[in-house]
Every structure is written in C-alpha cells, then in structure tokens.
Protein backbone atom coordinates (compact mmCIF):
# COMPACT_ATOMS: atom_id res chain seq x y z
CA UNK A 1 36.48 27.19 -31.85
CA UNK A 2 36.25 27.10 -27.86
CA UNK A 3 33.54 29.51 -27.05
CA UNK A 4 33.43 31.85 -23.83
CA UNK A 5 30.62 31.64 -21.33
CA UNK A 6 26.73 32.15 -22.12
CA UNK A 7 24.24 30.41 -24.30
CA UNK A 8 26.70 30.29 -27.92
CA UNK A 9 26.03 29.78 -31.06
CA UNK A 10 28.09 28.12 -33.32
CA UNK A 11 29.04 31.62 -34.55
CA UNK A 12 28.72 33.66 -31.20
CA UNK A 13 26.11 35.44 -33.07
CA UNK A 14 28.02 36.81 -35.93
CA UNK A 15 31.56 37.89 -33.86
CA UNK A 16 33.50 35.06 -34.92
CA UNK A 17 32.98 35.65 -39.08
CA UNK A 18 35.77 38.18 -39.39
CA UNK A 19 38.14 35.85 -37.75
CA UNK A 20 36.96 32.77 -39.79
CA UNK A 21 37.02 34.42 -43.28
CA UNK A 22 40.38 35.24 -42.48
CA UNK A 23 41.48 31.63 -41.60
CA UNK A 24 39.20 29.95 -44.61
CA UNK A 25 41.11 32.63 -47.59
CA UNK A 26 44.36 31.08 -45.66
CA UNK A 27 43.28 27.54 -46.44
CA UNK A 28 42.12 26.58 -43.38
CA UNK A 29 38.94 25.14 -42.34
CA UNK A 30 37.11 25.95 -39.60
CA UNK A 31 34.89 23.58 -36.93
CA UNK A 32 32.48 25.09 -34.55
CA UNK A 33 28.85 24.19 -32.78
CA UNK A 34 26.50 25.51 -30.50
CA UNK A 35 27.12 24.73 -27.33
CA UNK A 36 24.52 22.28 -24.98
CA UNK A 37 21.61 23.69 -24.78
CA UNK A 38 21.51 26.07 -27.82
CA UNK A 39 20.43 25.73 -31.29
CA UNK A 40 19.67 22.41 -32.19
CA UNK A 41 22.51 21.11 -29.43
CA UNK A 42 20.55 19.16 -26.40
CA UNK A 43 22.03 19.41 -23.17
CA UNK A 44 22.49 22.17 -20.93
CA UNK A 45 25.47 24.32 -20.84
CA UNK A 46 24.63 25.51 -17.20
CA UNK A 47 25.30 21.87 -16.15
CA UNK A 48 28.51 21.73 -17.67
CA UNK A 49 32.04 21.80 -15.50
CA UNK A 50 35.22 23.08 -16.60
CA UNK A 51 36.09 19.63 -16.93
CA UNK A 52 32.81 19.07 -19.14
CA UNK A 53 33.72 21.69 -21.25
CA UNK A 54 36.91 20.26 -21.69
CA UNK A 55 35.98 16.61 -22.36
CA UNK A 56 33.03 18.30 -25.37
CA UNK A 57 36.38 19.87 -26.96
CA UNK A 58 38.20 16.87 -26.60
CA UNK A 59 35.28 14.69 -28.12
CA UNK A 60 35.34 17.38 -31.10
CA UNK A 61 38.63 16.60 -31.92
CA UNK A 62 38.27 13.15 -31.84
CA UNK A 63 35.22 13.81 -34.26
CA UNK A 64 37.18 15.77 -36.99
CA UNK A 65 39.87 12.97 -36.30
CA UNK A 66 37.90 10.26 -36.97
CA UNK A 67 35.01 11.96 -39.45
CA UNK A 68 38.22 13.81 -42.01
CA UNK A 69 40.99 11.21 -41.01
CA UNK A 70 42.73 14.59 -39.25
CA UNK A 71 46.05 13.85 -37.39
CA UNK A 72 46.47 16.02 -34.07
CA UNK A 73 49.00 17.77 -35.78
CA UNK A 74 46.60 19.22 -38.43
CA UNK A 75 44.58 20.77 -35.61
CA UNK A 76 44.08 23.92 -33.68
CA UNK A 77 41.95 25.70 -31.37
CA UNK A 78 41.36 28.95 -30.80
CA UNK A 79 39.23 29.59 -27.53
CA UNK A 80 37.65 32.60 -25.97
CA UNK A 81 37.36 33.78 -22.66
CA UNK A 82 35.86 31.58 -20.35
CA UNK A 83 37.97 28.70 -22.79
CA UNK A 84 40.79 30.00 -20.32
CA UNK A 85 39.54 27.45 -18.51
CA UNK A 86 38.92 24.72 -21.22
CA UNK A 87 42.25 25.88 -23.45
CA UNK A 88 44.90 24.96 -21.56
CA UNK A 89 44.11 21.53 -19.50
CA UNK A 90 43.59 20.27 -23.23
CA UNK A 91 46.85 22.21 -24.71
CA UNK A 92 48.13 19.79 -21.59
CA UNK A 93 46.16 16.49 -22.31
CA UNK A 94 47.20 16.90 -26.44
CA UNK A 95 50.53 18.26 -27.00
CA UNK A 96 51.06 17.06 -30.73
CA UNK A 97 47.85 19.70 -31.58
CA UNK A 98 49.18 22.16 -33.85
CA UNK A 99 48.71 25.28 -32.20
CA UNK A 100 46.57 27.39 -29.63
CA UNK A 101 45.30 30.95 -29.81
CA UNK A 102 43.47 32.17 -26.92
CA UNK A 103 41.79 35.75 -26.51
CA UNK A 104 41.29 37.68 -22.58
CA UNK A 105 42.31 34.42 -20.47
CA UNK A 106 41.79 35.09 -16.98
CA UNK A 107 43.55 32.49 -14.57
CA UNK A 108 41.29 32.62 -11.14
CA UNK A 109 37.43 32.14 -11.18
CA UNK A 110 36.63 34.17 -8.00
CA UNK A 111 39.62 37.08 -8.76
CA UNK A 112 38.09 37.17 -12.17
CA UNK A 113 34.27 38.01 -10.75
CA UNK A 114 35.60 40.46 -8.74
CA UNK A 115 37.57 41.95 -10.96
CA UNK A 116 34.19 42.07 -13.13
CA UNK A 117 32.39 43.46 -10.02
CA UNK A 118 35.00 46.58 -9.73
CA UNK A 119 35.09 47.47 -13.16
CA UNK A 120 31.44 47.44 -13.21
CA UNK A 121 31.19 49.53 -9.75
CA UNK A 122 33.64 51.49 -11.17
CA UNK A 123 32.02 52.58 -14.48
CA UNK A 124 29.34 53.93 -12.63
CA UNK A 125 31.15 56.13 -10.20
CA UNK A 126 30.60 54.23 -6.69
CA UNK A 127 33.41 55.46 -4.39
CA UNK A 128 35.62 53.64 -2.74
CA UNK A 129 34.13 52.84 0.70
CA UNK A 130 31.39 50.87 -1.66
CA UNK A 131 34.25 49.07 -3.70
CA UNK A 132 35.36 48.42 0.05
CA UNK A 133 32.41 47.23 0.89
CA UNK A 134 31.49 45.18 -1.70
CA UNK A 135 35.05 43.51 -1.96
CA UNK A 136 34.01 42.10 1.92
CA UNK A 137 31.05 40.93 0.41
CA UNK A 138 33.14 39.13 -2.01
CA UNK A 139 35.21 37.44 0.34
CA UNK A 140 31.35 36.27 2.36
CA UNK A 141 30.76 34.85 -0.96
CA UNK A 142 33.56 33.05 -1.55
CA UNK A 143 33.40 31.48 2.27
CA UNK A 144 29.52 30.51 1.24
CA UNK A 145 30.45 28.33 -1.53
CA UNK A 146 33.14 27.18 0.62
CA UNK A 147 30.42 25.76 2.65
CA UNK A 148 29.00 24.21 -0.39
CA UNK A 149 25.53 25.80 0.44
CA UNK A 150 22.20 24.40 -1.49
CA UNK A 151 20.20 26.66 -3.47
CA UNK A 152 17.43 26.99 -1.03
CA UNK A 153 20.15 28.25 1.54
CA UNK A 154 21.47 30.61 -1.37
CA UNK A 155 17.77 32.14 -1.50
CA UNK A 156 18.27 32.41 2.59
CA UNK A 157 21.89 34.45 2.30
CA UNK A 158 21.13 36.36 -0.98
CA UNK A 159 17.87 36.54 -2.07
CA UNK A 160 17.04 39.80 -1.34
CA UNK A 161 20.04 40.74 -3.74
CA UNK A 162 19.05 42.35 -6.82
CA UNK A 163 20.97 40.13 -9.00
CA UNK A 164 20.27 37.21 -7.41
CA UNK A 165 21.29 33.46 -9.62
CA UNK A 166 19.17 31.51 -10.72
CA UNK A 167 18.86 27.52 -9.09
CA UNK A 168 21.20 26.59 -13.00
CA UNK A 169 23.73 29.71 -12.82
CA UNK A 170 24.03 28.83 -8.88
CA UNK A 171 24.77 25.19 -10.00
CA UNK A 172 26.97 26.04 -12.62
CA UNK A 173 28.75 28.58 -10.31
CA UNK A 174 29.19 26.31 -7.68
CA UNK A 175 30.38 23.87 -9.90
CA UNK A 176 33.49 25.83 -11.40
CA UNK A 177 33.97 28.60 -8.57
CA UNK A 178 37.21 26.74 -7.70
CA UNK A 179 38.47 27.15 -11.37
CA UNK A 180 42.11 28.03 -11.61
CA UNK A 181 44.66 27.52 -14.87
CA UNK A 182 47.58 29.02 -13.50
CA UNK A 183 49.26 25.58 -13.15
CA UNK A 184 47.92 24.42 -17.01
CA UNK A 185 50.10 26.33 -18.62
CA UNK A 186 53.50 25.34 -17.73
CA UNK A 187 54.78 22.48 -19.87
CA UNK A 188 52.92 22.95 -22.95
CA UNK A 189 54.87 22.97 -26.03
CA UNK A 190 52.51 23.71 -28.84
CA UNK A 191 52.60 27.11 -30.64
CA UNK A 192 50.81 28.85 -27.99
CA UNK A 193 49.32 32.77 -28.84
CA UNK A 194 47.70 34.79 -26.12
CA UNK A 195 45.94 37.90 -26.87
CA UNK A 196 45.02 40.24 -24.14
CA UNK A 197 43.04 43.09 -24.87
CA UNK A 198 44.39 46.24 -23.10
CA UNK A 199 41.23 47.70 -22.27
CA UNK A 200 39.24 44.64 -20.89
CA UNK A 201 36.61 45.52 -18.40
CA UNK A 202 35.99 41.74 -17.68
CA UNK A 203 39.13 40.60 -16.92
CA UNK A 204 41.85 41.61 -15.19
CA UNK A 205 44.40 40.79 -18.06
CA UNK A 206 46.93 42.80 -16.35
CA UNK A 207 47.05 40.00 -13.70
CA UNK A 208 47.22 37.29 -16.50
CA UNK A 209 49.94 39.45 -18.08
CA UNK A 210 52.08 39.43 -15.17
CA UNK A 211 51.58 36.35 -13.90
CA UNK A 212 52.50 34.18 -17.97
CA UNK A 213 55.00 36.60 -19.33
CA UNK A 214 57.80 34.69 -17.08
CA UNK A 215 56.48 31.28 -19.06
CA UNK A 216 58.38 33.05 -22.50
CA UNK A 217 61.96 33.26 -21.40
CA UNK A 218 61.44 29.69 -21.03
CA UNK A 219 59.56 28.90 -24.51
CA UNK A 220 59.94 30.71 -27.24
CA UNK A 221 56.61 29.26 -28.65
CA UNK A 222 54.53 30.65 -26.08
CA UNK A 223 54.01 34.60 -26.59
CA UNK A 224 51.57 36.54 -24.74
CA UNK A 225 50.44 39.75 -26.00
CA UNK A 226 48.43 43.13 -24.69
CA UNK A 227 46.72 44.54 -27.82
CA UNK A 228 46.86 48.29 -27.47
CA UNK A 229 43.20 50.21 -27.73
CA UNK A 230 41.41 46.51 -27.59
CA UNK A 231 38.33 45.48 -25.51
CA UNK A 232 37.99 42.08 -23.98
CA UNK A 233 36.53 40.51 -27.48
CA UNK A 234 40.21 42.32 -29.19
CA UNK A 235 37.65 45.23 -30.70
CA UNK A 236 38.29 48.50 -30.83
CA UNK A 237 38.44 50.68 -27.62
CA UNK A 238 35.88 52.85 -26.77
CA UNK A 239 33.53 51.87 -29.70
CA UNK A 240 33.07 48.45 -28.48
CA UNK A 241 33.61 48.30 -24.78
CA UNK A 242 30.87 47.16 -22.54
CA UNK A 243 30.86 44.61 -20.44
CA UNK A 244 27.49 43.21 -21.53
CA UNK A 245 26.71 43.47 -25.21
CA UNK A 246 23.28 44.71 -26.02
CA UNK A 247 20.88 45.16 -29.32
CA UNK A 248 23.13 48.66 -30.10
CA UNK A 249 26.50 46.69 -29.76
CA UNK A 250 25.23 44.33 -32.29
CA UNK A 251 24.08 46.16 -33.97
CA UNK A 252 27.02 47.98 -34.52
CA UNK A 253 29.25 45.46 -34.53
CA UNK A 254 27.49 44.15 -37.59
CA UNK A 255 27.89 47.62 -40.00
CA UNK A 256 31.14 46.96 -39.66
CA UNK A 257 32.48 43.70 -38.83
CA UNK A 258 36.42 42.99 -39.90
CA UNK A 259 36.37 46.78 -38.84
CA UNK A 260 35.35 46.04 -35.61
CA UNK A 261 38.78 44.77 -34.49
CA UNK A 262 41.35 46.77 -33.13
CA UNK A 263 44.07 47.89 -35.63
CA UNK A 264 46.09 45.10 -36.63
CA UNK A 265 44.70 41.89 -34.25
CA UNK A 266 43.20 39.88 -37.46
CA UNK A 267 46.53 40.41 -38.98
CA UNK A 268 48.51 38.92 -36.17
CA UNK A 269 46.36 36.04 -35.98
CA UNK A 270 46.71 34.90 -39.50
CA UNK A 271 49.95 35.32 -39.25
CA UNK A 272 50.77 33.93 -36.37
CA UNK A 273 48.90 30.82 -37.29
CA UNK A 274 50.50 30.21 -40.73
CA UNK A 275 53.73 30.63 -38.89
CA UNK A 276 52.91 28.06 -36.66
CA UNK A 277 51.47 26.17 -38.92
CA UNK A 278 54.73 25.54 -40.42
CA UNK A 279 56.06 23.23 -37.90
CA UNK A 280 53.10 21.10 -37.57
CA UNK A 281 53.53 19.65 -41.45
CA UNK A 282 50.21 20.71 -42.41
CA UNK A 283 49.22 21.03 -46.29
CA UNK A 284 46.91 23.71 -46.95
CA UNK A 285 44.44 22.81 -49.41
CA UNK A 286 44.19 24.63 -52.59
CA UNK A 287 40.34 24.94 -52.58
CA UNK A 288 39.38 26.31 -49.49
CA UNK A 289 36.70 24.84 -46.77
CA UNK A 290 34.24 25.97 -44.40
CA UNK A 291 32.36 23.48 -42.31
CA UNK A 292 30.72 24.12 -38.68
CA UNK A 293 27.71 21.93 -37.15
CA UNK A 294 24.98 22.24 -35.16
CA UNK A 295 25.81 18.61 -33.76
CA UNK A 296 24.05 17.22 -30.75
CA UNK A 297 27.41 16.81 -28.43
CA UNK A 298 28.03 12.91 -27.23
C-alpha cells in the first residue's frame, strides 16, 4: 500500500480496511506501514522527496522479497494520491511486478495545487476576479520557488499569508514542487488500473483523464477509469466530499465503512486484480493472510 500525502498510518486511519478485507477473503495478503515520522516509524515524512518515497517502496519490496521469498511477480501495489508520484517511476524501475492500482493520480505538482486552490475558492463562492487574482498569485509562487528562496525569505514574501508553511512543509514543498509523472507512464507493461473519482475536489482528474486515456489504444493492460458519483478517496458523492477530512467525516466514514464507497468501486478492484493476477502465475493461498508493520524504514 503506497499512501497519499500527510502524516499515515499504516491503515490511513481506518480508510484502507474495506479495501483490504476485500483483497485478504481473495487470498491475498496485504503489506503496509506508517510512514517516517508516524507511529513507531522514525524519520520524517516532510523530509522525504518523490524520489524518497519511491526508494521506501522500493526497499519494501525488497523486504517482502527477501523476508517471504516473494518473486516480483507475486507483487502489487496499490497507491493513493500523492503515490501518483511514487506509483509509476517504480511501475517503470520493476516491470515483472504483478500489477498496479492507483486511485485520483494527478500528473503536475503545481497544476495540481491550483487546481486544489480553485475548487476550494470555489466552494465558498469567491467570484471570478478573486479566482483571477489568486491564479496570478499562483504563477508569483511558482516563479519564487523557481528562485529556490530560503525559508527566512519565504517568511519575507508570504508571511503575512494566513496559511502560511511551516520551515518542514516549505522544505518538503520545495523539494517536490517540480514533480511531474506524465512521462512515467508510457512504457509500462504491468496490469495497470487507474481509478479516478468523478467528483474529486483535489485533483483535477479530468486533466489526468485526458491526458492517459491515449496510453490504452496502445496497451490493452492499462485502463483508466472515472468512477461516476465518487470523491477523490472513490467514496460516495456528496456524503463524503471534502477536501479536508475532519472528526464528522470520520466519524462517518466509520458507521459505515465498505458502504462508504461509491457503488460498485470495491467490486472492480477485486476483480480487476484477480484478473490480473492471472497472468502473473500467482497461487493464492488457501488460508488467507493479513500482515502490515509498523517497521522503522531503512
């Protein structure tokens, strides 16, 4: 399990159960920690890279590898969000890996924020000379970081802002701002499921839709699709759309768990993955498995 950005837990506080009981009555087994920084992990997710990220995954595998005497072939990830990122460059780096599922992949770091800026602006009914305004202010940014500013001349530019960064989230921005998977995804030739929810206020899956869909009439093993009446997190739409989960959402979320999901996602998932599964030679065990750790990542 690639998690999505934040301070995770192994089980992103509950959200991924309904998708893992699904997978472990399959057969499968299921391997997931807390990410640096959280739980008993040391570290510091905040000082991580895209490319960190991706070399933490890429240690994992070579854990279950080495620790269960897996194969690539018996292994799959499934990654979340900000794993756009993460998924990918390893679907690239590891192409005998089973199969990938990934779930409201944006491409672009910088069109993703301000796609996340609109919506928000949006939701609460600023007019368009202020989404003007604020889209210049976007571009400012993204000449700042160009100038790879310290945080001290941050504080100078933006401190008066209300939601100014913190001196981590301005080091961990600064560090991925340039993020782009557009060119990750050509070439890979695992299974490859993409799940967009249709509507996402956090990214702009349209543009993700758009700009992939070309990739299937060249691979019939990568399919990308736009789950009707799903949020960003494939729930269901409105019940579970907000941008930035609170207690209610929560506790919501937890009355009704498999529920949660929009009509139909788990269902493709399993699916999908014993489908793929097929091809990859895998044996399903007849008692079935559930192990995740808290592991301290090398």
């Amino acid at each position: 399990m690639v998690h999505g950005d934040g301070a995770i837990p192994y089980d992103a506080h509950g959200y991924y159960q309904p998708i893992w009981n699904r997978l472990i009555r399959a057969g499968y087994a299921v391997f997931s920690w807390d990410k640096p920084g959280v739980g008993q992990s040391e570290g510091q997710w905040l000082h991580q890279s895209m490319q960190d990220r991706q070399a933490e995954v890429q240690s994992a595998i070579q854990y279950l590898k080495t620790r269960y005497s897996l194969e690539d072939h018996q292994i799959g990830l499934v990654g979340f969000s900000q794993a756009g990122w993460v998924v990918p460059a390893l679907a690239q780096q590891n192409q005998d890996l089973c199969f990938v599922v990934g779930v409201g992949f944006a491409l672009n770091w910088m069109q993703q924020s301000w796609y996340l800026t609109e919506k928000w602006m949006q939701l609460q009914g600023q007019s368009s000379e202020q989404l003007a305004a604020a889209y210049q202010r976007h571009l400012a940014e993204l000449a700042f970081f160009n100038s790879e500013p310290d945080y001290a001349e941050y504080l100078v530019q933006y401190g008066h802002a209300e939601s100014v960064m913190s001196p981590e989230r301005f080091q961990f921005v600064l560090l991925n701002y340039q993020a782009d998977a557009t060119d990750d995804y050509p070439g890979i030739s695992m299974p490859f499921l993409l799940l967009l929810g249709e509507h996402d206020q956090n990214v702009d899956v349209r543009h993700t839709y758009q700009t992939l869909k070309p990739l299937t009439k060249h691979s019939s093993r990568f399919q990308i699709h736009m789950v009707p009446s799903a949020t960003h997190s494939l729930l269901k739409h409105p019940q579970f759309n907000t941008q930035k989960p609170r207690y209610w959402f929560w506790l919501r979320f937890s009355m009704n768990r498999e529920r949660a999901f929009a009509d139909g996602v788990l269902d493709h998932i399993e699916q999908w993955v014993k489908q793929s599964s097929k091809g990859c030679g895998i044996t399903l065990a007849a008692s079935q498995h559930h192990f995740g750790t808290r592991a301290k990542p090398k």
